[in-house]
C-alpha atoms as a PDB file:
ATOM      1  CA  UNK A   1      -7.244-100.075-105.657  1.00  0.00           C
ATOM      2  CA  UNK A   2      -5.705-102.939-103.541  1.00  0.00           C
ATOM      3  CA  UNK A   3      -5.407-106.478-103.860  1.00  0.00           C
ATOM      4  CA  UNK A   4      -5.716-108.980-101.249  1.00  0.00           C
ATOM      5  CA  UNK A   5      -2.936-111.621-100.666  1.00  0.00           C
ATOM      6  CA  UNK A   6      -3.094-114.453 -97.551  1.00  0.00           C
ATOM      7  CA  UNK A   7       0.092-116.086 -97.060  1.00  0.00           C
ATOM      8  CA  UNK A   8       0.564-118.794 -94.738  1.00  0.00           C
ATOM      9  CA  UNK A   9       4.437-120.734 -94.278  1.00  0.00           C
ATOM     10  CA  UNK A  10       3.436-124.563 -94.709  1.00  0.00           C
ATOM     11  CA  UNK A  11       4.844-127.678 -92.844  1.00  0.00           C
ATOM     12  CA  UNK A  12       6.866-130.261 -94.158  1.00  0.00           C
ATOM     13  CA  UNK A  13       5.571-132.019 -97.354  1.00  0.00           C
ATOM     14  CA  UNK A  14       6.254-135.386 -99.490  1.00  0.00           C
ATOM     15  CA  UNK A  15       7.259-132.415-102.784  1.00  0.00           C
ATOM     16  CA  UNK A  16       9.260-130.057-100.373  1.00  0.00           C
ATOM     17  CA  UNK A  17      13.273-130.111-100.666  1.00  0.00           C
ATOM     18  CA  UNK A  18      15.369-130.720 -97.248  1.00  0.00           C
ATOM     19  CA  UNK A  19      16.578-127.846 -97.811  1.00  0.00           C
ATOM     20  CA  UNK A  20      12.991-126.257 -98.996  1.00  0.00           C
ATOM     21  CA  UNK A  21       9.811-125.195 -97.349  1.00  0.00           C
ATOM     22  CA  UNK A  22       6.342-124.303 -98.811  1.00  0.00           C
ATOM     23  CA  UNK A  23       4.887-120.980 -99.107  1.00  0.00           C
ATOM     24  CA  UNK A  24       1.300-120.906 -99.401  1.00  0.00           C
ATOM     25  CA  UNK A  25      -0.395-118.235-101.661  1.00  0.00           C
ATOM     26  CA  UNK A  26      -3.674-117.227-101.359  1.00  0.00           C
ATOM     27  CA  UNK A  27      -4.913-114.715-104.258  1.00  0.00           C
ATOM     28  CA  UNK A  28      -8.392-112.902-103.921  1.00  0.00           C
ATOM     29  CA  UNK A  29      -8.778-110.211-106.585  1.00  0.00           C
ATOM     30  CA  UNK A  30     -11.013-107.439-107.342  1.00  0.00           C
ATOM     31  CA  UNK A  31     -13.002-108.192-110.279  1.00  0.00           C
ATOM     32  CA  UNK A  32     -12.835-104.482-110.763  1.00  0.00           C
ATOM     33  CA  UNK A  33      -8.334-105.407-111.493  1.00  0.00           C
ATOM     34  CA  UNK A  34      -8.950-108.396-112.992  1.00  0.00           C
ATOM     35  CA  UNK A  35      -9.170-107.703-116.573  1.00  0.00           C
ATOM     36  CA  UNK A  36      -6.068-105.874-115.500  1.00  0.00           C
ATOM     37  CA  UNK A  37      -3.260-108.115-114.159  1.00  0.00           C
ATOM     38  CA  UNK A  38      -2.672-111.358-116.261  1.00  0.00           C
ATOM     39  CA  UNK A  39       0.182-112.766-113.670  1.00  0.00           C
ATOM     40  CA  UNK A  40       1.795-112.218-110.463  1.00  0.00           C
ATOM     41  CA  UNK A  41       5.718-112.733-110.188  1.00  0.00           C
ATOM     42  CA  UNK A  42       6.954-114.156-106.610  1.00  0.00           C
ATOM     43  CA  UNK A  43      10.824-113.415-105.164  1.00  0.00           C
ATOM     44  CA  UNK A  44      12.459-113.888-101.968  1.00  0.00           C
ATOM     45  CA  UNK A  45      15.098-111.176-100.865  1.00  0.00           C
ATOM     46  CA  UNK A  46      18.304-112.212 -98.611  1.00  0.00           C
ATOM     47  CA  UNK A  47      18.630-110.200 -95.866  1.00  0.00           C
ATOM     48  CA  UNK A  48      14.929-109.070 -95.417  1.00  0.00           C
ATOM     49  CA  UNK A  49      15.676-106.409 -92.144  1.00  0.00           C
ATOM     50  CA  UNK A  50      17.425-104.449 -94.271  1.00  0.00           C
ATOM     51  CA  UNK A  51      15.239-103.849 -96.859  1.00  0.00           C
ATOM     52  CA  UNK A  52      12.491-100.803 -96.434  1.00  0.00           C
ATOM     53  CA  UNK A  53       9.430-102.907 -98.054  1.00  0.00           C
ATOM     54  CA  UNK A  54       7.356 -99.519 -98.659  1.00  0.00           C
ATOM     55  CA  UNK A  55      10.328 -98.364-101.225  1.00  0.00           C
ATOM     56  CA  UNK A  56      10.782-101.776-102.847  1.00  0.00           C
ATOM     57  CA  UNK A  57       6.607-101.139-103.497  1.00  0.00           C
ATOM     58  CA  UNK A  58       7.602 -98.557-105.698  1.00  0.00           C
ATOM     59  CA  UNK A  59       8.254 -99.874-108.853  1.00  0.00           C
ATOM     60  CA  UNK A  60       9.605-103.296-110.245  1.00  0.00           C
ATOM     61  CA  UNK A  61      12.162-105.230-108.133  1.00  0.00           C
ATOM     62  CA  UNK A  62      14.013-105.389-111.260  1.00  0.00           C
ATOM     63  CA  UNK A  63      15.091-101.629-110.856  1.00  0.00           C
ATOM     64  CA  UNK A  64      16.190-101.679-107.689  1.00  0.00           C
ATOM     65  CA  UNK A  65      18.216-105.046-107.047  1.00  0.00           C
ATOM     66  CA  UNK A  66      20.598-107.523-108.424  1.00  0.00           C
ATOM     67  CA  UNK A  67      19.190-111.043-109.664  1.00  0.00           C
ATOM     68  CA  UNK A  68      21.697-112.328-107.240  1.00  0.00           C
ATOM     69  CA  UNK A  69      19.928-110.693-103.548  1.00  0.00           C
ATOM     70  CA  UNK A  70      17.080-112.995-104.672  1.00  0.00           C
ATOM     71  CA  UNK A  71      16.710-116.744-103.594  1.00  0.00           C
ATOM     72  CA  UNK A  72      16.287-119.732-105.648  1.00  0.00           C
ATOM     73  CA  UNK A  73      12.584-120.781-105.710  1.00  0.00           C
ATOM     74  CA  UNK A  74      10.459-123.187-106.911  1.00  0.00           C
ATOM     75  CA  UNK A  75       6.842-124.375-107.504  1.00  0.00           C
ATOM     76  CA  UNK A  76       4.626-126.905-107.092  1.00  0.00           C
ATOM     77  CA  UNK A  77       4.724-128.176-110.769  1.00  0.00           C
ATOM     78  CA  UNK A  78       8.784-128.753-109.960  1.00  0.00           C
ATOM     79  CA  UNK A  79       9.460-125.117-112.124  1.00  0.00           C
ATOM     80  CA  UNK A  80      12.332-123.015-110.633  1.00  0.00           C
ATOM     81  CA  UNK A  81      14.066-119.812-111.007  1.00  0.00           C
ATOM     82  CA  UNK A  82      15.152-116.833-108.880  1.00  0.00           C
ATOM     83  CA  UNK A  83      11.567-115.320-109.756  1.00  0.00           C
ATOM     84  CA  UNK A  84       8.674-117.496-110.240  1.00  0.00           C
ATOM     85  CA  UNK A  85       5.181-116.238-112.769  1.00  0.00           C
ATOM     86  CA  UNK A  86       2.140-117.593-112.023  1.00  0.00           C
ATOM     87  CA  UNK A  87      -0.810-116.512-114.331  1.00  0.00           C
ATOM     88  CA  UNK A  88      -3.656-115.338-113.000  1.00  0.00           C
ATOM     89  CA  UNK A  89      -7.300-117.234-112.800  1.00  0.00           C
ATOM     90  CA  UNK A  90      -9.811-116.253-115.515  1.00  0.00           C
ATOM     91  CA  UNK A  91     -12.056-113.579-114.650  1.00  0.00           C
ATOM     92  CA  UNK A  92     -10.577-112.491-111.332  1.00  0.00           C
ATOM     93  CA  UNK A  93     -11.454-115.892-109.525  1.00  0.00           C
ATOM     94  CA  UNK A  94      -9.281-117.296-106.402  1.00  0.00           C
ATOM     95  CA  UNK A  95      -6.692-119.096-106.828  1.00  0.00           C
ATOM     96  CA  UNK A  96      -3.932-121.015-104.576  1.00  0.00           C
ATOM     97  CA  UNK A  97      -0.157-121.146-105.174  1.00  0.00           C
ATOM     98  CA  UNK A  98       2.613-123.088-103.050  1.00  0.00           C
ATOM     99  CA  UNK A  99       6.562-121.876-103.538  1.00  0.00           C
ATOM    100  CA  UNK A 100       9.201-124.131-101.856  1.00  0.00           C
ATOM    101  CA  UNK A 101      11.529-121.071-100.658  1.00  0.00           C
ATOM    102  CA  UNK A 102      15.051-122.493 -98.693  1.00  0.00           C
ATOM    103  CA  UNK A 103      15.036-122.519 -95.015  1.00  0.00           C
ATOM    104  CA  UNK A 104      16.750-119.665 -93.350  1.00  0.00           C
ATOM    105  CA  UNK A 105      16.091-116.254 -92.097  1.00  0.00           C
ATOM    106  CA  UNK A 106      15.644-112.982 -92.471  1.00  0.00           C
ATOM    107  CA  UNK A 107      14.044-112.550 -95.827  1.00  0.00           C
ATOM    108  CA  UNK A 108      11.845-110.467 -97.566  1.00  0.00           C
ATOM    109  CA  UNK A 109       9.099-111.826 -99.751  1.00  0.00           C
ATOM    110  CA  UNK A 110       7.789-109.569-102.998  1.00  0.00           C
ATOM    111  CA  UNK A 111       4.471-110.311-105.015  1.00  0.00           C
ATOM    112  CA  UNK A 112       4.575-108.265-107.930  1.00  0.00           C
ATOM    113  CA  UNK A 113       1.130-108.007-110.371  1.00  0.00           C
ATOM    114  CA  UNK A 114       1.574-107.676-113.926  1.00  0.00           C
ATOM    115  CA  UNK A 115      -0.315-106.769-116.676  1.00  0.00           C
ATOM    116  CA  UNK A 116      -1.687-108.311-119.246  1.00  0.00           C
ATOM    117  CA  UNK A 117      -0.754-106.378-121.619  1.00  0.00           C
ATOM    118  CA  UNK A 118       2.945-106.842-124.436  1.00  0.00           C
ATOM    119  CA  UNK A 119       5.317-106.343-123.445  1.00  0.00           C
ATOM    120  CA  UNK A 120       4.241-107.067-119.874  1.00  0.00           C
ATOM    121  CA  UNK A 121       3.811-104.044-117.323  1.00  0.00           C
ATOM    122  CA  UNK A 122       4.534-103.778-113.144  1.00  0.00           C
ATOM    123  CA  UNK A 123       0.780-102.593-111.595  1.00  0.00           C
ATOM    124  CA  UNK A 124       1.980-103.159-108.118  1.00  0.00           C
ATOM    125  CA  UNK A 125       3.539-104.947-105.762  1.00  0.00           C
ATOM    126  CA  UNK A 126       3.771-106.170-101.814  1.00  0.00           C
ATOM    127  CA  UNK A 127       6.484-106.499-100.034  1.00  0.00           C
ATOM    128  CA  UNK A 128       6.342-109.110 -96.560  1.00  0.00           C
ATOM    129  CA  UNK A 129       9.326-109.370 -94.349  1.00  0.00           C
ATOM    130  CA  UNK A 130       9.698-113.227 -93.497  1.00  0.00           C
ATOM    131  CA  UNK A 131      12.148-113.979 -90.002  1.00  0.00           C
ATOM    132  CA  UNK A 132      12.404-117.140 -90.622  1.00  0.00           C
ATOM    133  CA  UNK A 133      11.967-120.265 -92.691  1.00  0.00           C
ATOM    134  CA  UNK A 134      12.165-123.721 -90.312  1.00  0.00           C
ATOM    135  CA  UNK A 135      12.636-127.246 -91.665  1.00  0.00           C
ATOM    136  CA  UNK A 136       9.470-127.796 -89.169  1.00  0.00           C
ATOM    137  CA  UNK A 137       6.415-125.942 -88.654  1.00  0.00           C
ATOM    138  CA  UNK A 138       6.074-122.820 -89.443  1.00  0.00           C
ATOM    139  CA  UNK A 139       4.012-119.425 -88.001  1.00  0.00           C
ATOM    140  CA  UNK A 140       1.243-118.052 -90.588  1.00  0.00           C
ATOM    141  CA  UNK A 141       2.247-114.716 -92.538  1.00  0.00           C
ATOM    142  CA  UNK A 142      -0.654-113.176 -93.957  1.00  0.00           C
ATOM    143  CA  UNK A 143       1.003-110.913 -97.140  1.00  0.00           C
ATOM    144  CA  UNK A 144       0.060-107.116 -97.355  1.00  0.00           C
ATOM    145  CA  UNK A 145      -2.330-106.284-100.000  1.00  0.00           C
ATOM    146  CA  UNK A 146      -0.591-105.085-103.308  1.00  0.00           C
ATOM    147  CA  UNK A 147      -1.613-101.681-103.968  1.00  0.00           C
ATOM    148  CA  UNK A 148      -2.082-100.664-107.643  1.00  0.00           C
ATOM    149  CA  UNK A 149       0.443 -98.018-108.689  1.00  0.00           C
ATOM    150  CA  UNK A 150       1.258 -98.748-112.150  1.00  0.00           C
ATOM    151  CA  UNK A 151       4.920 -97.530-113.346  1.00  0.00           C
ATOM    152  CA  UNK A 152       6.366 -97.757-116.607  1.00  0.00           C
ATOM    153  CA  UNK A 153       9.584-100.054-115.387  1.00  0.00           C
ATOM    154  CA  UNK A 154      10.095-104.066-117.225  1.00  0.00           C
ATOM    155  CA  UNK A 155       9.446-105.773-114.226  1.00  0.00           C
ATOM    156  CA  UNK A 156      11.489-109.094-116.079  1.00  0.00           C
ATOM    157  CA  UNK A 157      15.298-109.920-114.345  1.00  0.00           C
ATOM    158  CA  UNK A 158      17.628-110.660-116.344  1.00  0.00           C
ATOM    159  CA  UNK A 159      18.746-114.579-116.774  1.00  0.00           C
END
């Protein structure tokens, strides 16, 4: 079962950091998932190109890097950390999310689902390789869907 993800790189706004840009989320799910996945957890990789996205698909980030290859983020609400949770909207609905990730290049952006369920369990994830992040304008990314492969791993970094 797949979930859909848009992603587009925003311009320059009034909240961002100079140092900051916006990444607009875009979250359509399957109200067949829904009851399913009660949040989605955003990180930014350093060096993106060389990263093989379809491996870091296969179960948590968590298991497979160091809290340190991930970027500082943070939200809209001012809310940062080197991975970011965002819950999910009741009953499956749409829902919009901005992260201000730094400006730089060669990253790889990771949207991991996660249960609902305690202690909280990975479902899936999508991996998006981002060139670059400009203190200007920046192209549209459009995320690849998550695919739902649930794997018994604790998707949570340590602090």
């Amino acid at each position: 079962m797949l979930l859909t993800w848009g992603a587009v790189l925003g311009g320059c706004g009034p909240e961002a950091a100079p140092d900051a840009m916006p990444v607009g989320l875009e979250i359509t799910l399957s109200r067949a998932v829904a009851s399913q996945v009660g949040a989605y957890q955003v990180a930014v990789l350093k060096d993106g190109a060389k990263r093989n996205c379809t491996e870091l698909q296969r179960t948590c980030l968590s298991a497979q890097v160091e809290s340190g290859a991930l970027l500082e983020l943070e939200d809209a609400d001012g809310k940062s950390g080197r991975t970011l949770r965002f819950a999910s909207a009741p009953g499956g609905a749409s829902m919009e999310l901005a992260v201000d990730v730094p400006v730089g290049r060669d990253y790889a952006l990771v949207i991991e689902a996660l249960s609902a369920d305690t202690p909280t369990r990975f479902l899936g994830s999508s991996c998006n390789y981002l060139r670059e992040v400009n203190a200007g304008r920046n192209a549209a990314l459009v995320a690849a869907p998550i695919e739902l492969t649930e794997q018994a791993c604790d998707p949570v970094f340590p602090r």
